[in-house]
C-alpha atoms as a PDB file:
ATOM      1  CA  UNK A   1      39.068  19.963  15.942  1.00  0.00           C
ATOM      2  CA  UNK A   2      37.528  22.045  18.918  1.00  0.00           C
ATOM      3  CA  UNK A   3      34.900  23.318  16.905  1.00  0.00           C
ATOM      4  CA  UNK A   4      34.089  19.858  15.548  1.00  0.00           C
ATOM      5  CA  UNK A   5      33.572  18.286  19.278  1.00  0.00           C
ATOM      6  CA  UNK A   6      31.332  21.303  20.220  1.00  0.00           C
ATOM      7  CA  UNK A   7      29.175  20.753  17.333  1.00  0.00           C
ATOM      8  CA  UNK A   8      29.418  17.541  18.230  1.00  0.00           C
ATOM      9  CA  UNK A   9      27.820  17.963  21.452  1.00  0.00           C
ATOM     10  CA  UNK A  10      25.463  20.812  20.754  1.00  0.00           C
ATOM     11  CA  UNK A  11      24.084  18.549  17.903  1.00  0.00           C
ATOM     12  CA  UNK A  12      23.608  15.845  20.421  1.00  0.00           C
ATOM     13  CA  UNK A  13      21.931  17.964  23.480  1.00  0.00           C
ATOM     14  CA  UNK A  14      19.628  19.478  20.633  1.00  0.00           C
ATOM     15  CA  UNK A  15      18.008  15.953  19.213  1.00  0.00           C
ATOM     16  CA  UNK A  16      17.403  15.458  22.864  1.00  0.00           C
ATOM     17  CA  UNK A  17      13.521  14.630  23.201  1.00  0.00           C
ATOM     18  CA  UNK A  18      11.605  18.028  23.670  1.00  0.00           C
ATOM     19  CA  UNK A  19       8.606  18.480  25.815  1.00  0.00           C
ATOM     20  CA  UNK A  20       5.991  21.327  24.250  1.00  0.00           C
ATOM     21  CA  UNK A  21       6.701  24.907  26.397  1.00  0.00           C
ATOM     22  CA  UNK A  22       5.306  24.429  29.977  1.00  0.00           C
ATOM     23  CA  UNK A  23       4.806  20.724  30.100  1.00  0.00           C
ATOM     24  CA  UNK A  24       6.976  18.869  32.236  1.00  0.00           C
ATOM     25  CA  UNK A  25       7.849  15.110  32.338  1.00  0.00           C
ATOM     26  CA  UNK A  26       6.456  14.701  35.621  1.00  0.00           C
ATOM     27  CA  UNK A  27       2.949  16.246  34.492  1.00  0.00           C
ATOM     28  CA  UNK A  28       3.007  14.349  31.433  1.00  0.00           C
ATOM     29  CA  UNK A  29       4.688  10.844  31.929  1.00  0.00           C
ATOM     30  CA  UNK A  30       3.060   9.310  28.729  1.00  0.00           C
ATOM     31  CA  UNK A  31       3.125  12.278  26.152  1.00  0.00           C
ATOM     32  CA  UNK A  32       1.737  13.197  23.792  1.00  0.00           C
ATOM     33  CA  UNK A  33      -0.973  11.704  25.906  1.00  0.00           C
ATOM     34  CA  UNK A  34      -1.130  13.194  28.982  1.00  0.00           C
ATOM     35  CA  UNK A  35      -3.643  10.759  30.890  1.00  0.00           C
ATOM     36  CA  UNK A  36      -1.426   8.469  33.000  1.00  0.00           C
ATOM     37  CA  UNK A  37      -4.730   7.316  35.426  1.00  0.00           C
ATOM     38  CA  UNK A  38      -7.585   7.394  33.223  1.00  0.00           C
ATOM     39  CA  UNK A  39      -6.422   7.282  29.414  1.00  0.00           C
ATOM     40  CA  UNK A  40      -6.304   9.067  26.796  1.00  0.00           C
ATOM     41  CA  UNK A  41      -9.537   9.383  25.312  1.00  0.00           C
ATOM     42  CA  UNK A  42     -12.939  11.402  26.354  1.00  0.00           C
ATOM     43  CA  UNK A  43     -14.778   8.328  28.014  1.00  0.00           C
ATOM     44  CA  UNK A  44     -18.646   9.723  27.362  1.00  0.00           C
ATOM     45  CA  UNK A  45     -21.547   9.360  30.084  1.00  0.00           C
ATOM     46  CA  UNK A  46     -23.103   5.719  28.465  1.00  0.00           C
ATOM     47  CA  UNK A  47     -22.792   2.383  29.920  1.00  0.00           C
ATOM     48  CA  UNK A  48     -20.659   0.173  29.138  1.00  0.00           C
ATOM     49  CA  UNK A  49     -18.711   3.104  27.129  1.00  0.00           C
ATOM     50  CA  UNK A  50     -15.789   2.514  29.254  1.00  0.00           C
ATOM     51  CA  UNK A  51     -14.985  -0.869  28.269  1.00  0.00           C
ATOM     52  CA  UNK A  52     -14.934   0.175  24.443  1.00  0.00           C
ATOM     53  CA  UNK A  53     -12.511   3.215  24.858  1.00  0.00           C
ATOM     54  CA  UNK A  54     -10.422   1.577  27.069  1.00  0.00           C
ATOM     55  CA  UNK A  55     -10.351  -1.023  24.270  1.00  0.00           C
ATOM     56  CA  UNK A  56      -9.816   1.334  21.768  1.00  0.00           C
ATOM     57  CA  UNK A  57      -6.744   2.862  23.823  1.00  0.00           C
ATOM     58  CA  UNK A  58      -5.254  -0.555  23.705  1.00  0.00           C
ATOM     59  CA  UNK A  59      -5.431  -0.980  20.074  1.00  0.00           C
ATOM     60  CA  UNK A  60      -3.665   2.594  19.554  1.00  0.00           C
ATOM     61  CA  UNK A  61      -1.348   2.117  22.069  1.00  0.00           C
ATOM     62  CA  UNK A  62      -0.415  -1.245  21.014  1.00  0.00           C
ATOM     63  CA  UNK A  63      -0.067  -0.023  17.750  1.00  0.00           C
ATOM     64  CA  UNK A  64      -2.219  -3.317  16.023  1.00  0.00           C
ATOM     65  CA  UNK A  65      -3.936  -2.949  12.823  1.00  0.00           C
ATOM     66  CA  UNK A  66      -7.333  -3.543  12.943  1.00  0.00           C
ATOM     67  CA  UNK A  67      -7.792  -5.069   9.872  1.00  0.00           C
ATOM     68  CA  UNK A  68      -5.204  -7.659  11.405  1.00  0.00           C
ATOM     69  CA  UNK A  69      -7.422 -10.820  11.844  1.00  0.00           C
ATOM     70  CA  UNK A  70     -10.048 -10.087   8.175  1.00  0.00           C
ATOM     71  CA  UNK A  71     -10.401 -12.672   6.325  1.00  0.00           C
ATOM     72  CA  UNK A  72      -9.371 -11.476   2.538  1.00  0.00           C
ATOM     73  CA  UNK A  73      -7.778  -8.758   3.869  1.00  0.00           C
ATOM     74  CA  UNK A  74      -4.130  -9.672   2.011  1.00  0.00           C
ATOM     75  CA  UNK A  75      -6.227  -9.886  -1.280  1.00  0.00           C
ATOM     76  CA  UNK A  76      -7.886  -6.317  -0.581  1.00  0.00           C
ATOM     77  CA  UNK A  77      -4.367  -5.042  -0.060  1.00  0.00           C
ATOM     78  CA  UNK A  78      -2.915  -6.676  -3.274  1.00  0.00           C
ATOM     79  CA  UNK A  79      -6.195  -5.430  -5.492  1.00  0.00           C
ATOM     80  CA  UNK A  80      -5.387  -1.935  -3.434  1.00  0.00           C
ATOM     81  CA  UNK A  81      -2.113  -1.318  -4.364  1.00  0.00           C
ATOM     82  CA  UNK A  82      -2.629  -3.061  -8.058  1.00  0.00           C
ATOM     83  CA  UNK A  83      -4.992   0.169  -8.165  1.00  0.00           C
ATOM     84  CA  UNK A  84      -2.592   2.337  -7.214  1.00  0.00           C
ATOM     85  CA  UNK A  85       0.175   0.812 -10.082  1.00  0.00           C
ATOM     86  CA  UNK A  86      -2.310   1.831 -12.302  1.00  0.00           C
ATOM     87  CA  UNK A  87      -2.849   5.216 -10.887  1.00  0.00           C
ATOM     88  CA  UNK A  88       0.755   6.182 -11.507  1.00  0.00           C
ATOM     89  CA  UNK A  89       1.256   8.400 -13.862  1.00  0.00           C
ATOM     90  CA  UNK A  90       1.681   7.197 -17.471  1.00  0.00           C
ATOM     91  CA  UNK A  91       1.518   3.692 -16.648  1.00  0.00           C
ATOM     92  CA  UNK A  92      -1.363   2.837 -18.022  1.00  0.00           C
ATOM     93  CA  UNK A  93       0.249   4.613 -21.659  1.00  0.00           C
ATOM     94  CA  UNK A  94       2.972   2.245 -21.531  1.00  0.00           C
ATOM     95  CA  UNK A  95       0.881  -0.529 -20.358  1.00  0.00           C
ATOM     96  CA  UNK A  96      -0.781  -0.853 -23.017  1.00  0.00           C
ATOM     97  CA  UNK A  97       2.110   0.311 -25.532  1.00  0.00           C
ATOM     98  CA  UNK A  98       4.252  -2.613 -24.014  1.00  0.00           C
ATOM     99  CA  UNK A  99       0.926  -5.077 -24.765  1.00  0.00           C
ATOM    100  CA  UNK A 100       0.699  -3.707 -27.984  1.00  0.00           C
ATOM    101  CA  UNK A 101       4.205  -4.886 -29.425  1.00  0.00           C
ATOM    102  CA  UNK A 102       4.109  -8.064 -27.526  1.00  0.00           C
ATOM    103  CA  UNK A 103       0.567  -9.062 -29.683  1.00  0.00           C
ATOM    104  CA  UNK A 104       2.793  -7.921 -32.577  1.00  0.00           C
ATOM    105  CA  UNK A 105       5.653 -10.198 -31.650  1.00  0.00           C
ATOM    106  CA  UNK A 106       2.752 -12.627 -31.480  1.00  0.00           C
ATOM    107  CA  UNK A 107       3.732 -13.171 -27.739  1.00  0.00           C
ATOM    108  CA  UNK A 108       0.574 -12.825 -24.815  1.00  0.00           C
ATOM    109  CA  UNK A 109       1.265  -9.931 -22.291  1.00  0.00           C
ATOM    110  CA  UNK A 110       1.695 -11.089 -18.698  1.00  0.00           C
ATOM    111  CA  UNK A 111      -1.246  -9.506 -17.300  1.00  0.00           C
ATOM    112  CA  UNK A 112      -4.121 -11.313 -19.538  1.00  0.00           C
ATOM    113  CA  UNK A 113      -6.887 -12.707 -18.032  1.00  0.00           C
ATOM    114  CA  UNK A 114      -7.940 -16.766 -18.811  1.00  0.00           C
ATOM    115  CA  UNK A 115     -10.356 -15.709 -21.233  1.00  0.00           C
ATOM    116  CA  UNK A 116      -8.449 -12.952 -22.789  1.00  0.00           C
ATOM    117  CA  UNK A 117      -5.870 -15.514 -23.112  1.00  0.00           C
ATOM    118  CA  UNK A 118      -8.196 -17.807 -24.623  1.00  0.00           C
ATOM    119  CA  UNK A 119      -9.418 -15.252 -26.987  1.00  0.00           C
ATOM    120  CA  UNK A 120      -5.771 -14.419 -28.177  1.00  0.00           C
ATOM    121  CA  UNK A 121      -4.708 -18.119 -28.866  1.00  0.00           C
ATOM    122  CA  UNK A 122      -8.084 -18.244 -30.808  1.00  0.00           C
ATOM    123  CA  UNK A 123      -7.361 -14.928 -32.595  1.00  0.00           C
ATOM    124  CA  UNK A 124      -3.724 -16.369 -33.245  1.00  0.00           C
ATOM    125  CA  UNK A 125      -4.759 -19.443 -34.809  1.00  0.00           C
ATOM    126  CA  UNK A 126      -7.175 -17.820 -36.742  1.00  0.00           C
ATOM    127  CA  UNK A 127      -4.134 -15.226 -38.138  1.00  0.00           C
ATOM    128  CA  UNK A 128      -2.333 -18.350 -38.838  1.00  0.00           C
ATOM    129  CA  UNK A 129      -4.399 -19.632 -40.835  1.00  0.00           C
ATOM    130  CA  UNK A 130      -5.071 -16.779 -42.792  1.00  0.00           C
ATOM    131  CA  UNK A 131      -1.155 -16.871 -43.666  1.00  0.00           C
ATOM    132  CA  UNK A 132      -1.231 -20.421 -44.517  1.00  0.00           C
ATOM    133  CA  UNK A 133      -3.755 -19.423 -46.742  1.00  0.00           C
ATOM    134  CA  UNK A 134      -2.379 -16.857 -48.293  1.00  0.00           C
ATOM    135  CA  UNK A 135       0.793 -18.593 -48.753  1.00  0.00           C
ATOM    136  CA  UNK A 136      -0.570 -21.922 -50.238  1.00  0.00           C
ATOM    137  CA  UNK A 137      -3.478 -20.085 -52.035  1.00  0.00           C
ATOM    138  CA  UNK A 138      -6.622 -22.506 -52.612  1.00  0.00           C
ATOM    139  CA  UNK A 139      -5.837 -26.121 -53.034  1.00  0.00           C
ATOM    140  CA  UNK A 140      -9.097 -26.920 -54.784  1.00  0.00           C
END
């Protein structure tokens, strides 16, 4: 039980935040960025260059997105990760495997386009027809 409680506590002292070797909290009271008076990033010789970095440090700091306020930016990120579904590996194999049965089964796949869709109720009837023909034979 001894052991347990000092593994306990040696566990505890060790997840502890750590400051790099030779840095102190009171040298560094925002690490990792070490700037508490003038920020955190190289402001260059240019006017008005202040202004931007400073803005800049806010959007880091505050941790915002700045794709936050683009308009079509939730469609980007749907087309973006609909990219990355296909990228996976073997997907695309199956994909179109799982497509290929369901046009069997005479059923339309999920992902079909209007005009693909169009073009397999066309292709459908068109099969159907065929059957009725060969079924009835000519009437004529």
């Amino acid at each position: 039980m001894l052991s347990f409680i000092v593994l306990s506590l040696t566990s505890t002292a060790l997840a502890a935040p750590q400051l790099p070797a030779g840095l102190s909290a009171a040298a560094c009271p925002n690490y990792p960025y070490c700037d508490a008076t003038t920020g955190f990033l190289s402001v260059p010789d240019v006017p008005g260059a202040a202004d931007v970095i400073r803005a800049q440090e806010a959007i880091i700091r505050g941790n915002i997105a700045p794709t936050a306020g683009l308009p079509g930016i939730q469609a980007h990120a749907a087309a973006e990760a609909a990219v990355q579904q296909q990228s996976r590996g073997g997907f695309p194999a199956h994909a179109a495997a799982e497509a290929a049965v369901l046009l069997q089964q005479g059923r339309y796949p999920a992902n079909l386009n209007a005009g693909e869709l169009a073009h397999f109720q066309a292709e459908q009837a068109v099969r159907a027809a065929e059957q009725n023909l060969i079924v009835n034979g000519l009437q004529g």
